[in-house]
N, C-alpha and C. Protein backbone atom coordinates (compact mmCIF):
# COMPACT_ATOMS: atom_id res chain seq x y z
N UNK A 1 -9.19 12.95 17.53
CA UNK A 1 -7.86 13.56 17.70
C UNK A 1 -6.86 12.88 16.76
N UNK A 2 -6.13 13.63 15.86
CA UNK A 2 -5.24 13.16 14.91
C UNK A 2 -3.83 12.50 15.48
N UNK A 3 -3.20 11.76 15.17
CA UNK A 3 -1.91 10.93 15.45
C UNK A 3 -1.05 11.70 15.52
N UNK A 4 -0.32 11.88 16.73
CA UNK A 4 1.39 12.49 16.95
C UNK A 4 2.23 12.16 16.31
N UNK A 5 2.89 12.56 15.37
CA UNK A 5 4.24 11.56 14.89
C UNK A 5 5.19 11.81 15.11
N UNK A 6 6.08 11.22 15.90
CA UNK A 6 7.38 11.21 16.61
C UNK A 6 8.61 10.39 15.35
N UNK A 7 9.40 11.49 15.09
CA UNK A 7 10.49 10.88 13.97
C UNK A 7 11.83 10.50 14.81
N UNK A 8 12.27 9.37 15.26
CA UNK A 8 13.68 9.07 15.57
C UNK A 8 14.89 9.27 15.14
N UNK A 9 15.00 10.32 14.60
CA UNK A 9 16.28 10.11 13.14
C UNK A 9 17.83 9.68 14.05
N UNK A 10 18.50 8.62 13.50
CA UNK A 10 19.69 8.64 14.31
C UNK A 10 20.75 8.21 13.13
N UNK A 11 21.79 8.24 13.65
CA UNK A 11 23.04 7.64 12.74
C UNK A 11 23.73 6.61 13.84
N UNK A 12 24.16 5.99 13.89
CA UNK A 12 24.33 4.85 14.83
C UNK A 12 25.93 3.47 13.72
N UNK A 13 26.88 4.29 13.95
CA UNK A 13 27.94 2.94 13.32
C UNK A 13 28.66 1.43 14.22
N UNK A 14 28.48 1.83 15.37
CA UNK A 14 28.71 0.32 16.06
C UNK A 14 27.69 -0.07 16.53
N UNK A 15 26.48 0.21 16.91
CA UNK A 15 25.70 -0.03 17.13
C UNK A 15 24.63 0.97 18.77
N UNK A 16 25.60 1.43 19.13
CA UNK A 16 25.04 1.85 20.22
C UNK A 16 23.96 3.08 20.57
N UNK A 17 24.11 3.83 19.65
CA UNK A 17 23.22 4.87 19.48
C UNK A 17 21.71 4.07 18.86
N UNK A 18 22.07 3.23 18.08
CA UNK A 18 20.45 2.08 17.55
C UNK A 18 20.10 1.63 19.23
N UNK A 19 20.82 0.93 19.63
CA UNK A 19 19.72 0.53 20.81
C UNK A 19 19.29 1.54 21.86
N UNK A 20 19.90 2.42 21.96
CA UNK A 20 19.15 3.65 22.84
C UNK A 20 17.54 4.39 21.96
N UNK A 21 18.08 4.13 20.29
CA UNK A 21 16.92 4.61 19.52
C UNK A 21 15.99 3.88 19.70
N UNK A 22 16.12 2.47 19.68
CA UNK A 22 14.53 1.89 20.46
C UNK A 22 14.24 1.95 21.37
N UNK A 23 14.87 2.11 22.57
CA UNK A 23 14.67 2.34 23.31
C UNK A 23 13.70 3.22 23.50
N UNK A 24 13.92 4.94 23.17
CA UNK A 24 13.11 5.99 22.74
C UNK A 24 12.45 5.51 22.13
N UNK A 25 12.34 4.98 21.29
CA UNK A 25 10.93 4.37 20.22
C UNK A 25 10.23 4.04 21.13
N UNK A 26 10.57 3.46 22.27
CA UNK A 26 9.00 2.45 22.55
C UNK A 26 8.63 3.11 23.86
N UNK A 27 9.53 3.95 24.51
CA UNK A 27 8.96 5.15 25.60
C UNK A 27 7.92 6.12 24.63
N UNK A 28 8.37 6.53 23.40
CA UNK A 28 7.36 7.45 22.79
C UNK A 28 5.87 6.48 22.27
N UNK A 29 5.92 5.73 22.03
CA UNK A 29 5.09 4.62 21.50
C UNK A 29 3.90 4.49 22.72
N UNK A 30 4.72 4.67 24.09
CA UNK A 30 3.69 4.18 25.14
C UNK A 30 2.44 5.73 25.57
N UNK A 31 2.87 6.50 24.86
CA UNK A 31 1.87 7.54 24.72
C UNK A 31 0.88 7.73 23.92
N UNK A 32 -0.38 7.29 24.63
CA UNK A 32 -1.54 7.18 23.81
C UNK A 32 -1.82 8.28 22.49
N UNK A 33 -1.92 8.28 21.48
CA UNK A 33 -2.16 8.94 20.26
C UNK A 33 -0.79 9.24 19.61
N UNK A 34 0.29 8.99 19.72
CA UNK A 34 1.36 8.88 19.37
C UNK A 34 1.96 7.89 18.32
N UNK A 35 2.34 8.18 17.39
CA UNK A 35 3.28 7.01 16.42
C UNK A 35 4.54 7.58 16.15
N UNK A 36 5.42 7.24 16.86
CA UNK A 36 7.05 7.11 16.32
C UNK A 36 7.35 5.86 15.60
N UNK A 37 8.59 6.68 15.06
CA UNK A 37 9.02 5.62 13.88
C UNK A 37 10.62 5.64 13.95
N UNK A 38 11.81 5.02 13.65
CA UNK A 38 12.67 5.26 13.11
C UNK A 38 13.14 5.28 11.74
N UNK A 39 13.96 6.26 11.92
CA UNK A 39 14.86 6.70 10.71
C UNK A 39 16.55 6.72 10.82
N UNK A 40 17.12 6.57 9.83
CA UNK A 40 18.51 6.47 9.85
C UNK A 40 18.80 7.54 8.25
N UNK A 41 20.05 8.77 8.88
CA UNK A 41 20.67 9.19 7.85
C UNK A 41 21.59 8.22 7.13
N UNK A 42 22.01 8.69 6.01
CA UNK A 42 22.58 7.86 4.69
C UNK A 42 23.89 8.08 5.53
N UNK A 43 24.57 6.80 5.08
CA UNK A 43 25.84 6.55 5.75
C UNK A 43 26.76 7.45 4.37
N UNK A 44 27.95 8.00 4.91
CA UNK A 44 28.71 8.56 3.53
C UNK A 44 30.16 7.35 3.43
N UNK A 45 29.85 6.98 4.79
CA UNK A 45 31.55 6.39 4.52
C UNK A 45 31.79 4.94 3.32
N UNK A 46 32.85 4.49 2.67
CA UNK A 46 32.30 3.51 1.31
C UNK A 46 32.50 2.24 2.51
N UNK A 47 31.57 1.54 1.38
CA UNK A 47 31.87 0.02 2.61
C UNK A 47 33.33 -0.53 2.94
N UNK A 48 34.08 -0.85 2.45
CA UNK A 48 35.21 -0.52 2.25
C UNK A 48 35.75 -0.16 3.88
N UNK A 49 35.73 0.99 4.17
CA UNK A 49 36.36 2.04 5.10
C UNK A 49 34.87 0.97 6.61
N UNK A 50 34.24 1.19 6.44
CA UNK A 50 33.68 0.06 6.76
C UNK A 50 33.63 -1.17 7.49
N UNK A 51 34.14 -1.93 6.45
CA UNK A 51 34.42 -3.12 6.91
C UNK A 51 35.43 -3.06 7.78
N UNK A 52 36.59 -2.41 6.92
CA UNK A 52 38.09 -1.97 8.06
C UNK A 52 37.29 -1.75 9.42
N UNK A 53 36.23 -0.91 9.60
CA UNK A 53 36.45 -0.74 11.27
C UNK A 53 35.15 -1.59 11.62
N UNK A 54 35.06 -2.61 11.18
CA UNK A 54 34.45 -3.50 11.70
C UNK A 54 32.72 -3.16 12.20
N UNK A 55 32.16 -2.34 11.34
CA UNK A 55 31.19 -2.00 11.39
C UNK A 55 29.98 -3.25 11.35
N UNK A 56 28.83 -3.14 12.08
CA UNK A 56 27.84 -4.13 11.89
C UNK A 56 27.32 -3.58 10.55
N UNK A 57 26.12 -4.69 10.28
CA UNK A 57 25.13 -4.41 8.61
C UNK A 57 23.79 -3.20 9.51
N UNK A 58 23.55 -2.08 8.73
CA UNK A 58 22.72 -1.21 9.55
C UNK A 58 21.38 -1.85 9.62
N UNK A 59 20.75 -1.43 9.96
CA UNK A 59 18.90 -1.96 10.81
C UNK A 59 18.18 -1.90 8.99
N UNK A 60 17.92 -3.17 8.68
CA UNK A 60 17.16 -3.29 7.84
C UNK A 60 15.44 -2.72 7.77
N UNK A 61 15.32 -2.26 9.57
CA UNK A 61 13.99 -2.44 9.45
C UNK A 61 13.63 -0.74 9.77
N UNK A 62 14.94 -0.45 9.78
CA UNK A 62 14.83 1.76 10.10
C UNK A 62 15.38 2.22 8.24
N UNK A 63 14.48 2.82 7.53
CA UNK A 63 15.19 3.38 6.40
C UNK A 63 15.53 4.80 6.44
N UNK A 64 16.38 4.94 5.43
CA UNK A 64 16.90 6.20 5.12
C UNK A 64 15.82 6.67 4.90
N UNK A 65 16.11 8.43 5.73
CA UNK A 65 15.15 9.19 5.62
C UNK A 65 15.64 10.72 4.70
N UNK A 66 14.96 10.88 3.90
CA UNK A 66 14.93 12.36 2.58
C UNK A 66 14.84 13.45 4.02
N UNK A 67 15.88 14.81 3.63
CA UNK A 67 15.20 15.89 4.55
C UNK A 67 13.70 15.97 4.09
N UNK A 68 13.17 16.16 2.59
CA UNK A 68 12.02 16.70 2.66
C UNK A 68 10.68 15.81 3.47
N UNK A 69 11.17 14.62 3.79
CA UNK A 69 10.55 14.26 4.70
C UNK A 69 10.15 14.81 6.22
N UNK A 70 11.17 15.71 6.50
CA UNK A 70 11.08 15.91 7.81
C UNK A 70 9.75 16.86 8.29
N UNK A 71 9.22 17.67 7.24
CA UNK A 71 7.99 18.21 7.47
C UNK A 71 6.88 17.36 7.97
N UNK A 72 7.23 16.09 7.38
CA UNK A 72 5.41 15.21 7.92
C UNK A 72 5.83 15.22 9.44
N UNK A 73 6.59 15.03 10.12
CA UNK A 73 6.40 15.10 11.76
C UNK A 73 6.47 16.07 12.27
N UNK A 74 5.52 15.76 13.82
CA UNK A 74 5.47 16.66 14.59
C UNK A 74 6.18 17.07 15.78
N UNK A 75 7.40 16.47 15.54
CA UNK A 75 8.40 16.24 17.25
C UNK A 75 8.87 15.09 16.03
N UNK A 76 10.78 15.17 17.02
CA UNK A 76 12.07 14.76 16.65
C UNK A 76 12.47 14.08 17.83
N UNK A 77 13.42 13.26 17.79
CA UNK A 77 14.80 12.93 18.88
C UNK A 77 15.86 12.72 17.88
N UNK A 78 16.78 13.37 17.90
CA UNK A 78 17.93 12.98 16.94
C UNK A 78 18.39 12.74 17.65
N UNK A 79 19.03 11.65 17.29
CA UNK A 79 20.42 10.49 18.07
C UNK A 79 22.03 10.27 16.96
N UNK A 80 22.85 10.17 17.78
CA UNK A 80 23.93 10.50 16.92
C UNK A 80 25.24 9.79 17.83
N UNK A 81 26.23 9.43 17.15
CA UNK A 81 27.93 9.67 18.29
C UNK A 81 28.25 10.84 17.83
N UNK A 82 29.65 11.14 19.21
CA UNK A 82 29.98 12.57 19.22
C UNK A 82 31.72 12.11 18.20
N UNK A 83 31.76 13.37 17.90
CA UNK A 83 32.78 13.33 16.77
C UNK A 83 33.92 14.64 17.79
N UNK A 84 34.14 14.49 18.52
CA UNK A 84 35.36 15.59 19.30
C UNK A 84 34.53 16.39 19.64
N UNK A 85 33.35 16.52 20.05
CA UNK A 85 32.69 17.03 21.02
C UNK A 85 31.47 17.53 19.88
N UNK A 86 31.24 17.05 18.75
CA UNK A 86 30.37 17.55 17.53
C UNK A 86 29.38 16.21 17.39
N UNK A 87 28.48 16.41 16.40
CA UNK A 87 27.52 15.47 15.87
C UNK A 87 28.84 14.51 14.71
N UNK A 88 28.15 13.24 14.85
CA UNK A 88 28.91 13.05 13.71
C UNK A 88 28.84 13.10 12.35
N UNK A 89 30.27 13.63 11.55
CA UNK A 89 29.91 13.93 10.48
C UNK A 89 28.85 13.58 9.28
N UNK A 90 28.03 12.36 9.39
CA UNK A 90 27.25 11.80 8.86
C UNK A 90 25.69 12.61 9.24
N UNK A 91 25.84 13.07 10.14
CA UNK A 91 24.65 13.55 11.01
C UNK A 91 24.89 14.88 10.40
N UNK A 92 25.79 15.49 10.15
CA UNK A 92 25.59 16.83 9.77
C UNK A 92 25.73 17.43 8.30
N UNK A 93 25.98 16.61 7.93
CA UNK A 93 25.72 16.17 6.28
C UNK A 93 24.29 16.12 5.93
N UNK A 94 23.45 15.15 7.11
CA UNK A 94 22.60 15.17 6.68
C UNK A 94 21.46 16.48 6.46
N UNK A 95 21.70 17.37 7.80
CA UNK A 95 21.50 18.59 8.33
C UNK A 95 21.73 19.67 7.21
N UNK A 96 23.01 19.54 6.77
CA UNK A 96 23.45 20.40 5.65
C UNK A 96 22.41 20.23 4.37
N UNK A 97 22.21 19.20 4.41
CA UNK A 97 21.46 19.04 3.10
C UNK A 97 19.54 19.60 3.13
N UNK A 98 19.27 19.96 4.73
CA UNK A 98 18.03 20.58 4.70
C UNK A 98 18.18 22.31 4.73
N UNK A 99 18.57 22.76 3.61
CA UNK A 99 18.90 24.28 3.47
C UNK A 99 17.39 24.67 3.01
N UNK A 100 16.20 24.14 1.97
CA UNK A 100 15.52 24.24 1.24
C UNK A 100 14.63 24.20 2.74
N UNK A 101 14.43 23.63 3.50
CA UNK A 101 13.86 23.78 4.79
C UNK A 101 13.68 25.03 5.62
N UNK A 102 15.33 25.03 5.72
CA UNK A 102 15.77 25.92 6.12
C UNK A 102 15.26 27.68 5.75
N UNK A 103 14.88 27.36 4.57
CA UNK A 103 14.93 28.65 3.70
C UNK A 103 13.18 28.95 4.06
N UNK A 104 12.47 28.23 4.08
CA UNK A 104 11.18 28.62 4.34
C UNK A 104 10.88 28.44 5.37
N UNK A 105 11.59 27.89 6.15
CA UNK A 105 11.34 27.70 7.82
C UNK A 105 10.27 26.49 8.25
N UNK A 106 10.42 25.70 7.53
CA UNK A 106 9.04 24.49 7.42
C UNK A 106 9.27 23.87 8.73
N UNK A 107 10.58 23.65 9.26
CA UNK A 107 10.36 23.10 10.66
C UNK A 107 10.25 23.93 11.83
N UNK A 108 10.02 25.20 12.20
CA UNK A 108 9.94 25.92 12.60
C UNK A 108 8.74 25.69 13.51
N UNK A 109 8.89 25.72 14.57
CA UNK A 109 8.24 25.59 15.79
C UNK A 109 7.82 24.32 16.04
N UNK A 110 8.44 23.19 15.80
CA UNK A 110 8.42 21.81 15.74
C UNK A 110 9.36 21.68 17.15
N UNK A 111 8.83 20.95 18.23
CA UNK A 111 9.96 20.29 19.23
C UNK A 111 10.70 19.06 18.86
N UNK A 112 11.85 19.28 19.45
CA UNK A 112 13.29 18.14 19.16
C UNK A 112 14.02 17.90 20.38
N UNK A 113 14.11 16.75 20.60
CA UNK A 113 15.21 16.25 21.54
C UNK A 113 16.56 15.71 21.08
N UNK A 114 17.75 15.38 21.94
CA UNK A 114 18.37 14.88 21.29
C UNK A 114 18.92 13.71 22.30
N UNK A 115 20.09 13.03 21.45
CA UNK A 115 20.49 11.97 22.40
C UNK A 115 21.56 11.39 21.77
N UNK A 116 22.66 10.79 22.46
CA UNK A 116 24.16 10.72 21.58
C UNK A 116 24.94 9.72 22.53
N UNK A 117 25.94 9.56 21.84
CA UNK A 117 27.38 8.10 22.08
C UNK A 117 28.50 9.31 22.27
N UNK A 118 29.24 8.73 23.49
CA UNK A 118 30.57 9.12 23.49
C UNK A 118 31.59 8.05 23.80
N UNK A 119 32.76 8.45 23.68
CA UNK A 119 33.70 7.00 24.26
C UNK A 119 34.19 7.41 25.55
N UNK A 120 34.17 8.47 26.02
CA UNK A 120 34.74 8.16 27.44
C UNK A 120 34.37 9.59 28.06
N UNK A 121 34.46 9.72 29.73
CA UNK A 121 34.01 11.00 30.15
C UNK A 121 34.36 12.30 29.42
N UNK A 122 35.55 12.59 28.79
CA UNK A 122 36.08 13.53 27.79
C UNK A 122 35.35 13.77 26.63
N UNK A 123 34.96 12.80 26.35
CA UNK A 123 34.25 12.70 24.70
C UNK A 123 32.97 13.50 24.63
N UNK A 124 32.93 14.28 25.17
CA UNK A 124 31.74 15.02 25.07
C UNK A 124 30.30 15.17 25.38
N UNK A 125 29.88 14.70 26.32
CA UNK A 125 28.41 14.10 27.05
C UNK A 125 27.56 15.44 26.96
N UNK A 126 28.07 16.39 27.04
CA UNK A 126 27.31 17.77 27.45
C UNK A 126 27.80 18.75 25.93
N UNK A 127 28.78 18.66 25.32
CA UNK A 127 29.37 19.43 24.37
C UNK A 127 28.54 19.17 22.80
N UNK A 128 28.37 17.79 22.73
CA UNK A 128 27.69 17.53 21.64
C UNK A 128 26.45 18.10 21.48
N UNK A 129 25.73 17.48 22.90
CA UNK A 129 24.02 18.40 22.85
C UNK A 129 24.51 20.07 22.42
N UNK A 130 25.32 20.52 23.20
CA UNK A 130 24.99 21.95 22.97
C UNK A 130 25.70 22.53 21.67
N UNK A 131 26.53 21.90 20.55
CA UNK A 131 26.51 22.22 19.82
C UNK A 131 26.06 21.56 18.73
N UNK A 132 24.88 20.87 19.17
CA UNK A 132 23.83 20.63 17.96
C UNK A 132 22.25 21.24 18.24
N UNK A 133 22.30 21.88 19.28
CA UNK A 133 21.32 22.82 19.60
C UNK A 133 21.13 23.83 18.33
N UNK A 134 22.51 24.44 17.89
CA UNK A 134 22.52 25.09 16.97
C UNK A 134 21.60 24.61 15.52
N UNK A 135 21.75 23.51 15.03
CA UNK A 135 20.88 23.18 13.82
C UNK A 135 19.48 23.34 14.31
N UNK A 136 19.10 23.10 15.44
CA UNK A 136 17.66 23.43 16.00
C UNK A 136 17.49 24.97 16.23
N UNK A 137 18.18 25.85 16.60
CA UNK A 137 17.66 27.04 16.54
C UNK A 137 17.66 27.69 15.39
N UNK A 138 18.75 27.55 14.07
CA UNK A 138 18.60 28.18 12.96
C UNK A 138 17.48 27.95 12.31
N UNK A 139 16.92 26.33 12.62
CA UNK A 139 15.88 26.07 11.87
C UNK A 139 14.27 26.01 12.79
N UNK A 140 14.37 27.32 13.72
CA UNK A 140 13.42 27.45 14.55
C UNK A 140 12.59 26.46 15.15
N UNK A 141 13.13 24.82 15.24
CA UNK A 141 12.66 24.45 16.27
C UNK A 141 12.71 24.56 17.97
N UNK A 142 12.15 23.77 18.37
CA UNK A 142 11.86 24.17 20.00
C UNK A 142 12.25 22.90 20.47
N UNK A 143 14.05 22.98 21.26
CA UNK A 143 14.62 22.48 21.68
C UNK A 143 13.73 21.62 23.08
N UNK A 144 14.06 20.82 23.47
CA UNK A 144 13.45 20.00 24.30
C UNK A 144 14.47 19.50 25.57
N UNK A 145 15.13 19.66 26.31
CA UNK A 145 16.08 19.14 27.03
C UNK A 145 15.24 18.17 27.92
N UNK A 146 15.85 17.17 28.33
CA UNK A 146 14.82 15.64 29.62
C UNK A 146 15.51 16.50 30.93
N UNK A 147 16.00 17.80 31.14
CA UNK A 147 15.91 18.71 32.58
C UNK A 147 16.24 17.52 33.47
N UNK A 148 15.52 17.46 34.79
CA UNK A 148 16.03 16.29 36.05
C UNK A 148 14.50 15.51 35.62
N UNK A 149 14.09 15.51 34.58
CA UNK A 149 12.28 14.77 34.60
C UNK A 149 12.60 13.33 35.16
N UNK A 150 14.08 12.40 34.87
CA UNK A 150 14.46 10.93 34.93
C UNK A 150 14.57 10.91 36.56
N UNK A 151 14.40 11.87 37.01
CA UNK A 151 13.93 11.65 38.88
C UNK A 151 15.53 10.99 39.51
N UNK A 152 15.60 9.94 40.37
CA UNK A 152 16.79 9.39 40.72
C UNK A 152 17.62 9.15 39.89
N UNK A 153 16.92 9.03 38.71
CA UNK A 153 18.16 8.27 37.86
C UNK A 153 19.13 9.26 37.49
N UNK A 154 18.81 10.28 37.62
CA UNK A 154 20.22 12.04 37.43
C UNK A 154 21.24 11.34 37.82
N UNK A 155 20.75 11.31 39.20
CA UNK A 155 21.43 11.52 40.35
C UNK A 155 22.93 10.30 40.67
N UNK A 156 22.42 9.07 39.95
CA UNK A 156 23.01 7.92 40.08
C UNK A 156 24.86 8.05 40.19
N UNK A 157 25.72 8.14 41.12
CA UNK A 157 26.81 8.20 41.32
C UNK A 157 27.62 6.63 41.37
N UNK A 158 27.26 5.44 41.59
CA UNK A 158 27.72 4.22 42.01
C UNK A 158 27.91 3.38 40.48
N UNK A 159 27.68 4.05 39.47
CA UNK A 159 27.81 3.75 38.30
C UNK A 159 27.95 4.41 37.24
N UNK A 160 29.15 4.13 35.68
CA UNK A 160 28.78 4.73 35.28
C UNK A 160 27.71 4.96 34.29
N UNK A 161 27.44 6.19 34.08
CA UNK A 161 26.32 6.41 33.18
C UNK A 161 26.28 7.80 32.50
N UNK A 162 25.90 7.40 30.98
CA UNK A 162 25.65 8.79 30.19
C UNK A 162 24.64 9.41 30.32
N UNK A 163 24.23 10.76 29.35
CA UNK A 163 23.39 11.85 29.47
C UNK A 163 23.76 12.45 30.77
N UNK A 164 22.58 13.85 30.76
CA UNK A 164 22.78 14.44 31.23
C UNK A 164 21.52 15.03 31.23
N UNK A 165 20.97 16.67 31.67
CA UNK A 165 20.14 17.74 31.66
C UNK A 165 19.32 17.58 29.62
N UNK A 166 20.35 17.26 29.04
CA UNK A 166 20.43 17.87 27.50
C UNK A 166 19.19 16.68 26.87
N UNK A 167 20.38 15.58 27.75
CA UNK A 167 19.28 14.10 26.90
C UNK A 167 20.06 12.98 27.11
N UNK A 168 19.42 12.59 27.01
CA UNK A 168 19.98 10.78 26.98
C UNK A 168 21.43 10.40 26.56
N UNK A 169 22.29 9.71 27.31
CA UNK A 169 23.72 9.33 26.03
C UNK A 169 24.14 8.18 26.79
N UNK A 170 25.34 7.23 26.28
CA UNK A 170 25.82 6.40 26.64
C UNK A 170 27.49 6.40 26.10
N UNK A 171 28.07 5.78 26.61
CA UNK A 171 29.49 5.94 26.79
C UNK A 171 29.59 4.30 25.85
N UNK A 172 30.36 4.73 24.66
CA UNK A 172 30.78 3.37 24.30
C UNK A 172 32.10 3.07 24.29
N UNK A 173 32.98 3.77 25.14
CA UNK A 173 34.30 3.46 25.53
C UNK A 173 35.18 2.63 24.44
N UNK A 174 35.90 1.64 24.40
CA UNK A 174 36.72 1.17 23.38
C UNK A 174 35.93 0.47 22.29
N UNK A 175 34.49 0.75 22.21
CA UNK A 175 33.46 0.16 21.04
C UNK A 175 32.60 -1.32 21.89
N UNK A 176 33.22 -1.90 22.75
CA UNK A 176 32.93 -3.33 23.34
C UNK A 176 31.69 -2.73 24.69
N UNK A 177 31.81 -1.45 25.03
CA UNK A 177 30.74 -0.63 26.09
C UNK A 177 29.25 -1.08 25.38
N UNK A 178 28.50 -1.59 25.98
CA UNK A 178 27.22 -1.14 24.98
C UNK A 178 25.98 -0.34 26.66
N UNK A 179 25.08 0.20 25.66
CA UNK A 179 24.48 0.91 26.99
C UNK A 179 23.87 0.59 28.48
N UNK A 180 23.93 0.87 29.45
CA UNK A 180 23.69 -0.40 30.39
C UNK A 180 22.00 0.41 30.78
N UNK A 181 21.59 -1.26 31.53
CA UNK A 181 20.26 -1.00 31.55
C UNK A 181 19.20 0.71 32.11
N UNK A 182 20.49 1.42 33.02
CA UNK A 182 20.45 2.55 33.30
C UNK A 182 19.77 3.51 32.31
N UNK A 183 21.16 3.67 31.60
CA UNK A 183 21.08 4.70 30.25
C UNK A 183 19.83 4.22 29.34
N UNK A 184 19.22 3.24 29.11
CA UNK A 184 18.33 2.88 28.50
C UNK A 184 16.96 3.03 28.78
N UNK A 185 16.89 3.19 30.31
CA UNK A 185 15.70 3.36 30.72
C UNK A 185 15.49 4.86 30.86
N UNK A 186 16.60 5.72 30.98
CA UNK A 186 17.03 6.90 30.40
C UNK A 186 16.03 7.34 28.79
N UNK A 187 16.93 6.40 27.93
CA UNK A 187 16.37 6.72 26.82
C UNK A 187 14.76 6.34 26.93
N UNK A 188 14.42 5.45 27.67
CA UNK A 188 12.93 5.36 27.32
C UNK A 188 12.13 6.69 27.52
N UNK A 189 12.51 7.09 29.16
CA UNK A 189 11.90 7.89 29.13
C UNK A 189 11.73 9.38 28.98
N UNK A 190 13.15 9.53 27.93
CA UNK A 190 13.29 11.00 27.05
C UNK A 190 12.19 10.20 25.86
N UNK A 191 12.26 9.06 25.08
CA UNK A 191 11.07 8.84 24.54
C UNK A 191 10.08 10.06 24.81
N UNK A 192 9.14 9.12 25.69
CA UNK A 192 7.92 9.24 26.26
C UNK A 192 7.80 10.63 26.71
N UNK A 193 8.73 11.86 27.53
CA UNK A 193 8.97 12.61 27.42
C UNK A 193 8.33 13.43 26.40
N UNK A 194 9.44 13.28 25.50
CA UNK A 194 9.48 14.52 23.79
C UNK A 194 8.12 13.74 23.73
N UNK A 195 7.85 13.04 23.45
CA UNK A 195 6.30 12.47 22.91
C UNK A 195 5.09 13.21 23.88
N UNK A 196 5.42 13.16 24.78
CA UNK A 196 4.51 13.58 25.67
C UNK A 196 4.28 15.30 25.18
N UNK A 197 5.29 16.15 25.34
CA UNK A 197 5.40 17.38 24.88
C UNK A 197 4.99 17.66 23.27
N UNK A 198 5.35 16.91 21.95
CA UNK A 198 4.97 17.04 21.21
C UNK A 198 3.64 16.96 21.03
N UNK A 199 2.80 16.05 21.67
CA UNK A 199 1.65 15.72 21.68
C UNK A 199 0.41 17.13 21.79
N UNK A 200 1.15 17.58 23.15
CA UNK A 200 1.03 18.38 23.86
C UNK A 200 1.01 19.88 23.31
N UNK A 201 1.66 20.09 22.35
CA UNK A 201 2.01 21.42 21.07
C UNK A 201 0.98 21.19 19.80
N UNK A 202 0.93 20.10 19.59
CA UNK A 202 -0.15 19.67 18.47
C UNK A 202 -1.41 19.82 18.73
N UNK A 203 -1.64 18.93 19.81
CA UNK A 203 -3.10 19.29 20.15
C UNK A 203 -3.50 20.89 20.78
N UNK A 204 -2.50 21.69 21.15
CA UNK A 204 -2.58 23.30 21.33
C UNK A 204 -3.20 24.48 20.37
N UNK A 205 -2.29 23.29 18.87
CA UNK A 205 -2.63 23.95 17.81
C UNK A 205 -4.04 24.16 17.23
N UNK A 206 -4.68 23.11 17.68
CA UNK A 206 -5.92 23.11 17.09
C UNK A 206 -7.25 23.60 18.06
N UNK A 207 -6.69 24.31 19.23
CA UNK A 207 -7.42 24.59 19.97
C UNK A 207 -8.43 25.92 19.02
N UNK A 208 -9.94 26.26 19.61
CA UNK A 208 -10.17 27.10 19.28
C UNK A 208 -9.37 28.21 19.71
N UNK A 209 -9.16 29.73 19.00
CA UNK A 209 -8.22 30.96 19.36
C UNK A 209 -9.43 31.70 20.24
């Protein structure tokens, strides 16, 4: 049986969307025949603009990923912060730039999850997923939502906590929020999840017809 490959792609500028991405990394990882990896889109902003907002140095050990890369995998989680209830602009730049994809439909019937940063209950927890659903249906993949699969953890009222139905998120409030052990175990297991399902579409494919 051939290897699943699970692509992480995230954009992550204070840091908080990166640790939910390993997070997912290593929930997808714990699925036998599976290899996820991370990836990070190209930052546009100059260092400069940058430094001003006190940005960390990005993950030496996740590289920039080419769209035409995105064909070698078989299943996604894009991770992102929300920009006024949008992906952030870095994230959709990057998106923009897979038109040549787009045009032949190469990702097309590929499953994707997603998973995202907001700063506060307003900031978009539910708005972002659903309007980045859109880059997944133009480009005929097969949206993935984590539904109630996280069992109690939906449900959790005595704290707060991001995501939702859509996918995984965390609230980074005045930037000093980072994700609490909740939301993380969240992200693990939208991981393991999309991995589980991708797995699950691949090996379909090769069934005899």
């Amino acid at each position: 049986m051939s290897t699943t490959k699970v692509y992480i792609v995230y954009y992550s500028l204070h840091g908080h969307v990166e640790n939910m991405a390993r997070q997912i990394q290593e929930g997808a990882n714990m699925v036998e025949g599976v290899e996820a990896t991370l990836w990070q889109v190209p930052e546009t902003l100059p260092n400069r603009v940058l430094e001003k907002m006190k940005a960390p140095p990005k993950a030496n050990d996740a590289p920039e990923i080419r769209p035409e890369q995105l064909p070698e995998a078989d299943g996604f989680i894009f991770g992102f912060p929300s920009r006024f209830g949008v992906m952030a602009a870095q994230f959709k730049a990057f998106f923009d730039a897979t038109h040549e994809l787009w045009a032949t439909q190469a990702l097309a019937g590929k499953p994707a999850g997603i998973f995202w940063s907001t700063g506060f209950h307003g900031g978009g927890q539910e708005l972002t997923a659903l309007t980045a659903v859109t880059q997944l249906a133009h480009h005929g993949m097969i949206f993935v939502p984590l539904g109630y699969t996280f069992g109690g953890g939906m449900f959790e009222m005595n704290e707060v906590k991001g995501g939702s139905s859509y996918g995984a998120g965390t609230y980074a409030g005045d930037g000093s929020r980072q994700p609490t052990e909740l939301e993380l175990q969240q992200a693990f297991h939208q991981g393991k999840y999309v991995a589980e399902v991708a797995k699950k579409l691949k090996n379909q494919q090769h069934l005899p017809a």
